[in-house]
Protein backbone atom coordinates (compact mmCIF):
# COMPACT_ATOMS: atom_id res chain seq x y z
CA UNK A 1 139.81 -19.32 57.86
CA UNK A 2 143.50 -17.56 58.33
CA UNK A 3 144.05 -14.87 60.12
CA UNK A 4 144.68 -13.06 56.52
CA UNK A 5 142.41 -14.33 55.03
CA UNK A 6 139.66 -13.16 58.00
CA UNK A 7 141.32 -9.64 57.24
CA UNK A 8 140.72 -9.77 54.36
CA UNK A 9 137.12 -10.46 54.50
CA UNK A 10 136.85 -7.32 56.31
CA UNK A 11 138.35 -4.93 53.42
CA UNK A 12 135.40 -2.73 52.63
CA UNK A 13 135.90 -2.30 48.91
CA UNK A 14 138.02 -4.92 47.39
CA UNK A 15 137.78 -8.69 48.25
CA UNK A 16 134.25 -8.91 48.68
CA UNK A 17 132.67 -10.34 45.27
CA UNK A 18 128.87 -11.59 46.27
CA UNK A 19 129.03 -14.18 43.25
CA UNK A 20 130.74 -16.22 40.46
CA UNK A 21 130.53 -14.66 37.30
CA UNK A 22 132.03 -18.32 35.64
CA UNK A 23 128.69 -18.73 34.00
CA UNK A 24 127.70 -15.23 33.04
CA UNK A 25 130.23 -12.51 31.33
CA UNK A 26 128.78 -9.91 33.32
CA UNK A 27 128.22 -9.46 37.23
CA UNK A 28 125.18 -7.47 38.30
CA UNK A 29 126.23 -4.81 40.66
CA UNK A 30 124.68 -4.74 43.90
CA UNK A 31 123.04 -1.40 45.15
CA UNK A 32 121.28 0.01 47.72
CA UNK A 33 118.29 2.78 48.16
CA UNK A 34 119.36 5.80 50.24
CA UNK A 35 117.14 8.51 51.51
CA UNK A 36 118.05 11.48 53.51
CA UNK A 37 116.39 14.66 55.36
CA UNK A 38 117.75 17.85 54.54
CA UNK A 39 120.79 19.19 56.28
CA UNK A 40 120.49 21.23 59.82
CA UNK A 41 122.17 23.44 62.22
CA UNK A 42 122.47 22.37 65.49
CA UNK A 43 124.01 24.05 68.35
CA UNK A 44 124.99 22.34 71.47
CA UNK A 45 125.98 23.80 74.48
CA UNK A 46 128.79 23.03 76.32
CA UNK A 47 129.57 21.93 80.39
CA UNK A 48 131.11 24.87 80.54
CA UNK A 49 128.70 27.17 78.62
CA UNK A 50 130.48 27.84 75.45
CA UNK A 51 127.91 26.94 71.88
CA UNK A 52 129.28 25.28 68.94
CA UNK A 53 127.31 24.61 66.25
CA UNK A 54 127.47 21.33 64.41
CA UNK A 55 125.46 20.30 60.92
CA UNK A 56 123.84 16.78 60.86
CA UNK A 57 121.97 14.61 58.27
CA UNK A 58 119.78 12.00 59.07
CA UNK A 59 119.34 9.48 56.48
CA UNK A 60 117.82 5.53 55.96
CA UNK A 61 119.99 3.05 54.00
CA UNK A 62 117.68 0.10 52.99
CA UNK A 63 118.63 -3.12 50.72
CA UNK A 64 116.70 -4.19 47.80
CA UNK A 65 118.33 -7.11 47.16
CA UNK A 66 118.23 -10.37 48.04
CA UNK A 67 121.49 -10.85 49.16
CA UNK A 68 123.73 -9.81 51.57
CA UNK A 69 125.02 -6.81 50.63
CA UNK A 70 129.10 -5.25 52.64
CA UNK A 71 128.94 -1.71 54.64
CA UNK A 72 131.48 0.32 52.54
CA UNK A 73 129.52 3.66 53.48
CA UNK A 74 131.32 7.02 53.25
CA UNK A 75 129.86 10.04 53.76
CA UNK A 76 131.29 13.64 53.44
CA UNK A 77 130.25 17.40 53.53
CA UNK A 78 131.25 19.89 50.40
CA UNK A 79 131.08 23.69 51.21
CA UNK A 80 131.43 26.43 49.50
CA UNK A 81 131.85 30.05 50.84
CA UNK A 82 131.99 32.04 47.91
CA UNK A 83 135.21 33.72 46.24
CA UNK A 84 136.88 34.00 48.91
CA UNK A 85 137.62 30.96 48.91
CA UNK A 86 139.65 30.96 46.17
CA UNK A 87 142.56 32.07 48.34
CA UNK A 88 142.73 28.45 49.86
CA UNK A 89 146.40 27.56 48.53
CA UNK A 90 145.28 23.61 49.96
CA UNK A 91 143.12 23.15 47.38
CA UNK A 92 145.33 24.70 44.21
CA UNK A 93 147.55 22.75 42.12
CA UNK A 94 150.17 23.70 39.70
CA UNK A 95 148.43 21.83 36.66
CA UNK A 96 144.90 22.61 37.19
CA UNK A 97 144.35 26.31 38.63
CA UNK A 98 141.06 27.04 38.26
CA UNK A 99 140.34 29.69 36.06
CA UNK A 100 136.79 31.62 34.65
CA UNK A 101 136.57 28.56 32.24
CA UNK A 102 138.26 25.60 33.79
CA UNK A 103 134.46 23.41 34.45
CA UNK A 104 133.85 23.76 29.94
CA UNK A 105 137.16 23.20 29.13
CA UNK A 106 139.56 20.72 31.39
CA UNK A 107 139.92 17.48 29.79
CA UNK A 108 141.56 13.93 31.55
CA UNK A 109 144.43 12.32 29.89
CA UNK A 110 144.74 8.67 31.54
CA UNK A 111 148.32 7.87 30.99
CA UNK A 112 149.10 3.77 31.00
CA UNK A 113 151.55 4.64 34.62
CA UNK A 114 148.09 5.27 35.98
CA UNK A 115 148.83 8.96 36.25
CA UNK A 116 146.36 11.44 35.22
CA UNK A 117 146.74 14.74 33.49
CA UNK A 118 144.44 17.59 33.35
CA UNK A 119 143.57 20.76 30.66
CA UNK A 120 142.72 21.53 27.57
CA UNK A 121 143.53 18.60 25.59
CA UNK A 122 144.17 18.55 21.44
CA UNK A 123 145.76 15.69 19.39
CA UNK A 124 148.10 16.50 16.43
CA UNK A 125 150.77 14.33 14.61
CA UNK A 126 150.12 11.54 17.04
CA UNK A 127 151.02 13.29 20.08
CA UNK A 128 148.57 14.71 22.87
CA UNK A 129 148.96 18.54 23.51
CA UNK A 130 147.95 19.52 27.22
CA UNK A 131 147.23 23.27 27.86
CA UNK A 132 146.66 24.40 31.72
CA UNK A 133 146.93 27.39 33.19
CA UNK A 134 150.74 27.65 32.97
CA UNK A 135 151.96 25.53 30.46
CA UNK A 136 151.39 23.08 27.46
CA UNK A 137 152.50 19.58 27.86
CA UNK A 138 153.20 17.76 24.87
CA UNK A 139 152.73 13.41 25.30
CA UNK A 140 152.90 11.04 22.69
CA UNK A 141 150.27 8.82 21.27
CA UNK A 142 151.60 5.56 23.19
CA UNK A 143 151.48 6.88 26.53
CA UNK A 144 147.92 7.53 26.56
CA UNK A 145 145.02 4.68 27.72
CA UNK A 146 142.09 7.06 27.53
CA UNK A 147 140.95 10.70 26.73
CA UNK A 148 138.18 11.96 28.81
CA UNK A 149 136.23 15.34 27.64
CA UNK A 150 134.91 17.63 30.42
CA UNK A 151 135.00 15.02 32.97
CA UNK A 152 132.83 14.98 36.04
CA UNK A 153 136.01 14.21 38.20
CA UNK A 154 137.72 17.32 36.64
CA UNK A 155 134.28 19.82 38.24
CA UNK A 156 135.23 17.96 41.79
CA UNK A 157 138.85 18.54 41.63
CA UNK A 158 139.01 21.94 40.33
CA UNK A 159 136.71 22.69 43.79
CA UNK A 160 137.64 25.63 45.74
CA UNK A 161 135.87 24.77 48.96
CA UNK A 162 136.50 22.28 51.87
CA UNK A 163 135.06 18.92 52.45
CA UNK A 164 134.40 17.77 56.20
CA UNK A 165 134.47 13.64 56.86
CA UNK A 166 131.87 12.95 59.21
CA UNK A 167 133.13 12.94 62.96
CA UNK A 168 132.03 10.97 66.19
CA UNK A 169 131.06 13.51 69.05
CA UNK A 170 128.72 11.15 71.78
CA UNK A 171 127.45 14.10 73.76
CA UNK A 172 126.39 15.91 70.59
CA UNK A 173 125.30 12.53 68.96
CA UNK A 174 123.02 12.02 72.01
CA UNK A 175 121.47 15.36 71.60
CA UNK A 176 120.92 15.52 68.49
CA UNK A 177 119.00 12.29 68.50
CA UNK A 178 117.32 13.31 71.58
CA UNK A 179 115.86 16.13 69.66
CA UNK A 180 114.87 14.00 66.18
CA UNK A 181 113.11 11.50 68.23
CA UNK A 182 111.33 13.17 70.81
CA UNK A 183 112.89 12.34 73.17
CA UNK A 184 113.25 15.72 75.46
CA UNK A 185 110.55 15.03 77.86
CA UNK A 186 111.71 11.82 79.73
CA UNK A 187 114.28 11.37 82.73
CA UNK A 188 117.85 10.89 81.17
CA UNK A 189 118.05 7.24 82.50
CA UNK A 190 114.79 6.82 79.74
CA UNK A 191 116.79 8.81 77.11
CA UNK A 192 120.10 6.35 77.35
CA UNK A 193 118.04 3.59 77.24
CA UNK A 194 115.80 4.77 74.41
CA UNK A 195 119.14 5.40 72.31
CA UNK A 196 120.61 2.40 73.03
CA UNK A 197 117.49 0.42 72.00
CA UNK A 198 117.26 2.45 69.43
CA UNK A 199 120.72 1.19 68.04
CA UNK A 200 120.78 -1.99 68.83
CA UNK A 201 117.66 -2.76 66.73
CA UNK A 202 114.19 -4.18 67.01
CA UNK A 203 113.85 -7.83 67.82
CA UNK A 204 110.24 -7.62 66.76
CA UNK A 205 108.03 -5.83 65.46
CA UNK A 206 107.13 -2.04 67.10
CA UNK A 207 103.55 -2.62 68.40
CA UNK A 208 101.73 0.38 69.79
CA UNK A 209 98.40 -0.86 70.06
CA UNK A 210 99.51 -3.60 72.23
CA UNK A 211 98.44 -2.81 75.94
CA UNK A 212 100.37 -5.12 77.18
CA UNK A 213 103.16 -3.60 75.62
CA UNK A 214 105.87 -2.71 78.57
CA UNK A 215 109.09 -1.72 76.56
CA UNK A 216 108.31 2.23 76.56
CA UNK A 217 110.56 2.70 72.89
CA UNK A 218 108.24 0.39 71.14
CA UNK A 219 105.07 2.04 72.16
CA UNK A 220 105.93 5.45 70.30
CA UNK A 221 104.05 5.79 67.15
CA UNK A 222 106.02 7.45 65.06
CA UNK A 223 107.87 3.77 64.60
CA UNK A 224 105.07 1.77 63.62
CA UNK A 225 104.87 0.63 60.06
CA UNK A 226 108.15 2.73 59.15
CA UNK A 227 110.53 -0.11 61.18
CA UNK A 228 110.16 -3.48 61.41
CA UNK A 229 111.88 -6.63 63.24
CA UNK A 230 115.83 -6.34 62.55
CA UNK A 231 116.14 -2.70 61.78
CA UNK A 232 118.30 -0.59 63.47
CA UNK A 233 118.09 3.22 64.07
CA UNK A 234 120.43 6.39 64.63
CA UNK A 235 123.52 4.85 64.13
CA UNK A 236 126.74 6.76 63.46
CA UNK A 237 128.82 6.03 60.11
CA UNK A 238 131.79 3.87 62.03
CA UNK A 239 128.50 1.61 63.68
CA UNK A 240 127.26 1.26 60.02
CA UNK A 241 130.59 0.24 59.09
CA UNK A 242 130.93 -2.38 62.12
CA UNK A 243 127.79 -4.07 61.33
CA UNK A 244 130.01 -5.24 57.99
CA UNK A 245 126.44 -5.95 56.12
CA UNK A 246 123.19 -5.21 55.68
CA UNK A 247 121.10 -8.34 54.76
CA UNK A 248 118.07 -8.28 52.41
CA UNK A 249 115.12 -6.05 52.98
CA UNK A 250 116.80 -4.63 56.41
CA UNK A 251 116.85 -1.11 57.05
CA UNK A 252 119.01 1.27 59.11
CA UNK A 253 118.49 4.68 60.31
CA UNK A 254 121.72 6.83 60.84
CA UNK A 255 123.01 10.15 61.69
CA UNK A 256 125.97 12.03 60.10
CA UNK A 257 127.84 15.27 61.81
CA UNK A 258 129.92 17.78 60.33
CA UNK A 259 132.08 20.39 62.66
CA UNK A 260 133.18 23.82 61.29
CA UNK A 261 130.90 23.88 58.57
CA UNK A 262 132.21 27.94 57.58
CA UNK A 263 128.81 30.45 58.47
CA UNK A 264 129.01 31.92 55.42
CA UNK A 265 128.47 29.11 53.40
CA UNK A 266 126.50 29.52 50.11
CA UNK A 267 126.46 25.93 49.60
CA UNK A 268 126.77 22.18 50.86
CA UNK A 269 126.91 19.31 49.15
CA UNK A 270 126.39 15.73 50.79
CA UNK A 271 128.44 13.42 48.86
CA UNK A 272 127.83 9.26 50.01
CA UNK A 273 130.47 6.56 48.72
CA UNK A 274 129.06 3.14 49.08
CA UNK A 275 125.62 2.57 47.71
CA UNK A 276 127.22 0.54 44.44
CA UNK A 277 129.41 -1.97 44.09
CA UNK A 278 132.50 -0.63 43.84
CA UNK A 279 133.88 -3.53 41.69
CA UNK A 280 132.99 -3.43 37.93
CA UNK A 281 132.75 -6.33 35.59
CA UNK A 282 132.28 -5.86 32.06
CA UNK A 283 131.92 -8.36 29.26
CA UNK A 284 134.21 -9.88 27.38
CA UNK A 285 134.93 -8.15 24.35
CA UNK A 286 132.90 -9.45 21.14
CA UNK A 287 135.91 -10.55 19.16
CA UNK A 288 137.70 -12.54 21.96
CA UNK A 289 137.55 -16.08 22.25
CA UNK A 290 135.69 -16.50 26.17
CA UNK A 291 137.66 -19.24 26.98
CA UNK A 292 140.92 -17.32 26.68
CA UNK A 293 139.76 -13.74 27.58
CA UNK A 294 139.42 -12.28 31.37
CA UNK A 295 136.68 -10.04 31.58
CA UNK A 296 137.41 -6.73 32.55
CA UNK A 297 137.54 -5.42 36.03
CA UNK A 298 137.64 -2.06 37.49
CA UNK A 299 137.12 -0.11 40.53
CA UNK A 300 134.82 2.25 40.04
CA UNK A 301 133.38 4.29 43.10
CA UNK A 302 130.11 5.94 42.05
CA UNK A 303 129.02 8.83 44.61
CA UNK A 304 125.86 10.32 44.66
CA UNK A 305 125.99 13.96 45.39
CA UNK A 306 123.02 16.17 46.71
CA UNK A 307 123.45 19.51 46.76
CA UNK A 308 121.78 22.39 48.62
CA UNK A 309 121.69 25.62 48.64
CA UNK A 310 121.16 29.23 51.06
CA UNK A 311 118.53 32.29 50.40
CA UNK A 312 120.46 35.68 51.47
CA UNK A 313 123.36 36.25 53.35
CA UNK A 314 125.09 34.00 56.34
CA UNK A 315 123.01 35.96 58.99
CA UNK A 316 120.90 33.76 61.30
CA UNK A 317 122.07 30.75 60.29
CA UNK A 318 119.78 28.80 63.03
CA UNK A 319 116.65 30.69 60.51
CA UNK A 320 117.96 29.26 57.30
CA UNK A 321 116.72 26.16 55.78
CA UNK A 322 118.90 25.22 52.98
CA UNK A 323 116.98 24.65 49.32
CA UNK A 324 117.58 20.81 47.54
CA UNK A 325 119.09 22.04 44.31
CA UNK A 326 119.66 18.66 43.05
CA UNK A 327 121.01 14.97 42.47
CA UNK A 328 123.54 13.57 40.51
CA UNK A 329 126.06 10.27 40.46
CA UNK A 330 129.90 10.93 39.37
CA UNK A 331 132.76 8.91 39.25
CA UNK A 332 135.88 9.15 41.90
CA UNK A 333 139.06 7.37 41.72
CA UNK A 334 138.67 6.63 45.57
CA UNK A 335 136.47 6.31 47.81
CA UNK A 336 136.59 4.21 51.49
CA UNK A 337 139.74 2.48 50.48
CA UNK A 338 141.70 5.90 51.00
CA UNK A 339 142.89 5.13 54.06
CA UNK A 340 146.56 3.85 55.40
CA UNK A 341 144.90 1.09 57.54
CA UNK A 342 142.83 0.08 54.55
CA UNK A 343 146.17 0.29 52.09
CA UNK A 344 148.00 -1.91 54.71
CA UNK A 345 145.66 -4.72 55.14
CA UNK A 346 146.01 -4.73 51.42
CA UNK A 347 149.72 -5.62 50.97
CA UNK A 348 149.24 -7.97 53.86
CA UNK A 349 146.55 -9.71 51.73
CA UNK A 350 148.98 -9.96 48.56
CA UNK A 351 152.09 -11.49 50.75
CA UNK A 352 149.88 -13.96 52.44
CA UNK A 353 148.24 -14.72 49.46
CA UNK A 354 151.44 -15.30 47.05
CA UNK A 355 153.13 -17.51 50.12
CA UNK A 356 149.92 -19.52 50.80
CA UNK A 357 150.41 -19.96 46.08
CA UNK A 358 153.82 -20.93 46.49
CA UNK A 359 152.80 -23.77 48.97
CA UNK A 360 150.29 -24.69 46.86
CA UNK A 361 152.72 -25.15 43.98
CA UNK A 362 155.67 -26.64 45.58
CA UNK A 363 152.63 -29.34 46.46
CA UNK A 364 151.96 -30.35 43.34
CA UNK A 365 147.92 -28.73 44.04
CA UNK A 366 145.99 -29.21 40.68
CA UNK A 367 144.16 -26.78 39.20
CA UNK A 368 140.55 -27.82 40.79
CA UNK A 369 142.28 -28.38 43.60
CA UNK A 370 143.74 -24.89 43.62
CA UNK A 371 140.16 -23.78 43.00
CA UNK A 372 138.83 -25.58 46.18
CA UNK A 373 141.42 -24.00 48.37
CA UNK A 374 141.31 -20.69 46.90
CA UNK A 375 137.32 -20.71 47.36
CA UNK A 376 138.12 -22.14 51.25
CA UNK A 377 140.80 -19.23 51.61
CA UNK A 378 138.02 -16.29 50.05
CA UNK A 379 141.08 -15.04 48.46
CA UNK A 380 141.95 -15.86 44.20
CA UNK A 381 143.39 -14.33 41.48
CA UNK A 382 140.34 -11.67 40.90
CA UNK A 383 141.29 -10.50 43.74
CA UNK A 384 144.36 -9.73 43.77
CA UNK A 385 144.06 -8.14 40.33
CA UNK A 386 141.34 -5.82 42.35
CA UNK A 387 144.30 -5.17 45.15
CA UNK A 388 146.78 -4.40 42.55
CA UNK A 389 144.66 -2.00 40.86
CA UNK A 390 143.49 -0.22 43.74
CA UNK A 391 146.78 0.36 45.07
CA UNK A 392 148.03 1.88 41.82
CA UNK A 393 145.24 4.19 41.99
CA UNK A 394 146.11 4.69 45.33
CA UNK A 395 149.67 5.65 45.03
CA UNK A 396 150.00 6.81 41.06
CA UNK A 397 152.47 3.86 41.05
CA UNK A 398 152.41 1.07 38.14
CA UNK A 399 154.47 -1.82 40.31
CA UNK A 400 153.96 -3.62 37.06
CA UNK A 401 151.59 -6.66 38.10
CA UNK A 402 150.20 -8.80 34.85
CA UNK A 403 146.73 -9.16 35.31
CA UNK A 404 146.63 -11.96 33.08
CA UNK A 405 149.42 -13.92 34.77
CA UNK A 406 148.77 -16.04 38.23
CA UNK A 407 149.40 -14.90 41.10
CA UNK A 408 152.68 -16.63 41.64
CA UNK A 409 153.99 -15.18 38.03
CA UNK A 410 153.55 -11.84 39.57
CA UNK A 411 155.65 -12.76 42.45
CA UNK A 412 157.89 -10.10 41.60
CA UNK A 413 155.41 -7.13 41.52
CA UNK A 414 153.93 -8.56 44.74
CA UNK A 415 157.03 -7.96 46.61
CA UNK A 416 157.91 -4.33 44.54
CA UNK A 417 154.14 -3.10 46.07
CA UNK A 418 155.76 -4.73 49.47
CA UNK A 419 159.18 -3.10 49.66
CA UNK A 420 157.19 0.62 48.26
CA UNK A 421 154.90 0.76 51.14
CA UNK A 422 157.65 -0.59 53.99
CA UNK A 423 159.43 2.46 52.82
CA UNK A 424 157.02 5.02 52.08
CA UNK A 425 153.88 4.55 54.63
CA UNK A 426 155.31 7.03 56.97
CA UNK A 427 155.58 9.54 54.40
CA UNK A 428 152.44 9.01 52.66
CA UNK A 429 149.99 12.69 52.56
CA UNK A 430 146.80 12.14 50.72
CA UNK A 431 146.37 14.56 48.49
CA UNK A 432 142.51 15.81 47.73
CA UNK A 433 143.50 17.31 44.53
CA UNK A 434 145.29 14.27 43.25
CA UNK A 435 142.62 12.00 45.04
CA UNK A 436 145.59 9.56 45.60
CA UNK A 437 148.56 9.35 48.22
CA UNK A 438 151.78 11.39 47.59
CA UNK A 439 155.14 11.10 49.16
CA UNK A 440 155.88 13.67 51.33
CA UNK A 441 160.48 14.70 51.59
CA UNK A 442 159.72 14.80 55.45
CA UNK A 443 158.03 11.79 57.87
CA UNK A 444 154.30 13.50 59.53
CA UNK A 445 154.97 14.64 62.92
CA UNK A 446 153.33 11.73 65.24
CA UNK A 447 152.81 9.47 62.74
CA UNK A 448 151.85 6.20 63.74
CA UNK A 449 152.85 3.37 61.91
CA UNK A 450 150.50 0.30 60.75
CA UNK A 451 151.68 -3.26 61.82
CA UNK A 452 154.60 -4.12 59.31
CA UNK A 453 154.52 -7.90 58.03
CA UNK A 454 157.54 -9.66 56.61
């Protein structure tokens, strides 16, 4: 396999379709079981003294299935401080200021750009009237794909509080697994090693009762019948994601941090991107003929949120144990794809793809031929109809790519997405209120620039 194509094969949330869905009109969707302890506080102290305090979450990831399934796992932190918060001018746009009503009455208009408007939504006279907080927008009839009614996406981005990624800190990391597992009363040389064996995974099968057992880890009995032969334990989110998949029955244990969680928070929410297929097949639509329809695909990146809440005030933290509140899935436009390295290996994909069609064609390839070499490459027309879409939802930008042409028919659009992000990647901000990237007037300060390919 290509170098692009090998690239390819690692993008998270787009080129990796588990099956052919020639002889069915509908692909099942792949998912796996989560489970996770309720957030806590941890402080570590520093070489030189000082105490920060850090939240983690340890959770299990398991796979049902019996397939291979990819690693696309995302995990963030939600808090909320209370109305103070409302003062955060980040997290306020000019459309959508939240106001003592905004979660009963915003509405989505999906426009056929791919842009997305937001308010209190009427129709009249074949035209779509738009009230926010500071103006009505009027939009005719023909513009519009789709009106959603008090959308779950609408609740996350009229949000007045922060969101942390999960960060990589080893010396906390090693702590704070020190302390889950036990680990506190053994020399430091039996700690490291512990950890380590703990991540790399179990090549069989703990056994405690073994007396000839001589590998110290497996003789601790809080492991046996909870992990088995190929699990792995305490692993960070960028280890999950370097493992690329988790393979049928498997389990893995990890551990996510968060750093300046606010002490006065009220609330945090754990939101986790990556449990469901984040492609989308539906069937093909009753009165089409199948053997001229494409079924419809779509990104869709389903996050399940759990949320938590405090009892009193933001004094003694450390004494707190936050309440579970609740569960619930919602739609988000992105997800792990909304990132510039991510974005990049994605126009890459599309160049190398249309040159590697162009070949094909100026060889006189037939059409099961072209299916053979497609299926060697790992790289077809699905797939760069999943590309195309996710970069419009990326950017806001329709480059005008027929997903019912072949690839080489869309040459042009290919190279529009090309000469876009050549020009714009520097200047690209990602905007949370948006959920997409938006061109900034002025380059970021230090950017650095992904690999360009002509």
């Amino acid at each position: 396999m290509k170098n692009w194509s090998r690239k390819a094969f690692y993008l998270p949330a787009i080129v990796f379709l588990i099956s052919s869905y020639a002889e069915a009109q509908v692909r099942n969707r792949w998912r796996l079981d989560w489970k996770n302890e309720t957030p806590q506080l941890f402080v570590f102290r520093t070489p030189d003294d000082k105490v920060e305090p850090y939240w983690f979450v340890e959770f299990e990831l398991s796979n049902p299935s019996e397939e291979s399934v990819p690693l696309i796992l995302d995990l963030a932190l939600y808090v909320e401080t209370g109305r103070e918060m409302m003062h955060d001018v980040k997290k306020v746009d000019s459309e959508t200021i939240k106001d003592e009503h905004a979660l009963e009455r915003y509405d989505i208009l999906v426009l056929k750009n791919g842009a997305k408007v937001y308010g209190l939504v009427t129709f009249r006279d074949d035209k779509y009237y738009v009230s926010a907080a500071k103006e009505t927008r009027e939009i005719p009839a023909s513009e519009v794909v789709r009106w959603v009614k008090r959308s779950g996406e609408v609740r996350e981005l009229l949000k007045y509080g922060r969101f942390h990624p999960s960060i990589l800190h080893p010396e906390v990391e090693m702590k704070i697994i020190e302390h889950v597992a036990g680990l506190g009363n053994r020399s430091a040389g039996i700690v490291l090693e512990s950890i380590e064996s703990f991540k790399r995974g179990f090549d069989r099968d703990p056994a405690v009762e073994d007396p000839n057992e001589k590998v110290y880890l497996l003789k601790d009995r809080w492991l046996l019948g909870r992990w088995k032969k190929g699990d792995r334990l305490f692993l960070n989110p960028r280890e999950i994601r370097e493992q690329r998949f988790i393979h049928p029955g498997q389990r893995l244990g990890g551990i996510a941090i968060f750093k300046n969680v606010h002490a006065r928070a009220q609330m945090i929410e754990l939101q986790v991107s990556g449990l469901v297929d984040i492609v989308k097949i539906d069937a093909y639509a009753k009165e089409e003929d199948p053997d001229l329809a494409l079924p419809q695909i779509d990104y869709e990146n389903r996050v399940l949120k759990l949320r938590y809440e405090f009892r009193g005030d933001e004094h003694d933290r450390l004494a707190d144990v936050p309440e579970f509140k609740g569960r619930e899935w919602v739609v988000k436009r992105l997800g792990p794809v909304a990132d510039k390295e991510t974005l990049q290996a994605l126009v890459d994909t599309m160049v190398d793809a249309l040159k590697r069609e162009r070949d094909w064609l100026e060889q006189g390839k037939t059409a099961e031929e072209l299916g053979e070499l497609r299926a060697n490459e790992g790289i077809g027309p699905t797939d760069l109809r999943i590309i195309a879409q996710t970069m419009r939802l990326a950017t806001g930008k329709d480059f005008g790519y027929d997903e019912s042409r072949e690839i080489v028919e869309n040459e042009a659009a290919i190279w529009r997405i090309h000469e876009w992000w050549v020009t714009n990647k520097s200047k690209l901000v990602y905007n949370e209120m948006t959920n997409r990237y938006d061109v900034s007037s002025d380059p970021l300060p230090g950017t650095k620039e992904p690999r360009d390919k002509p």
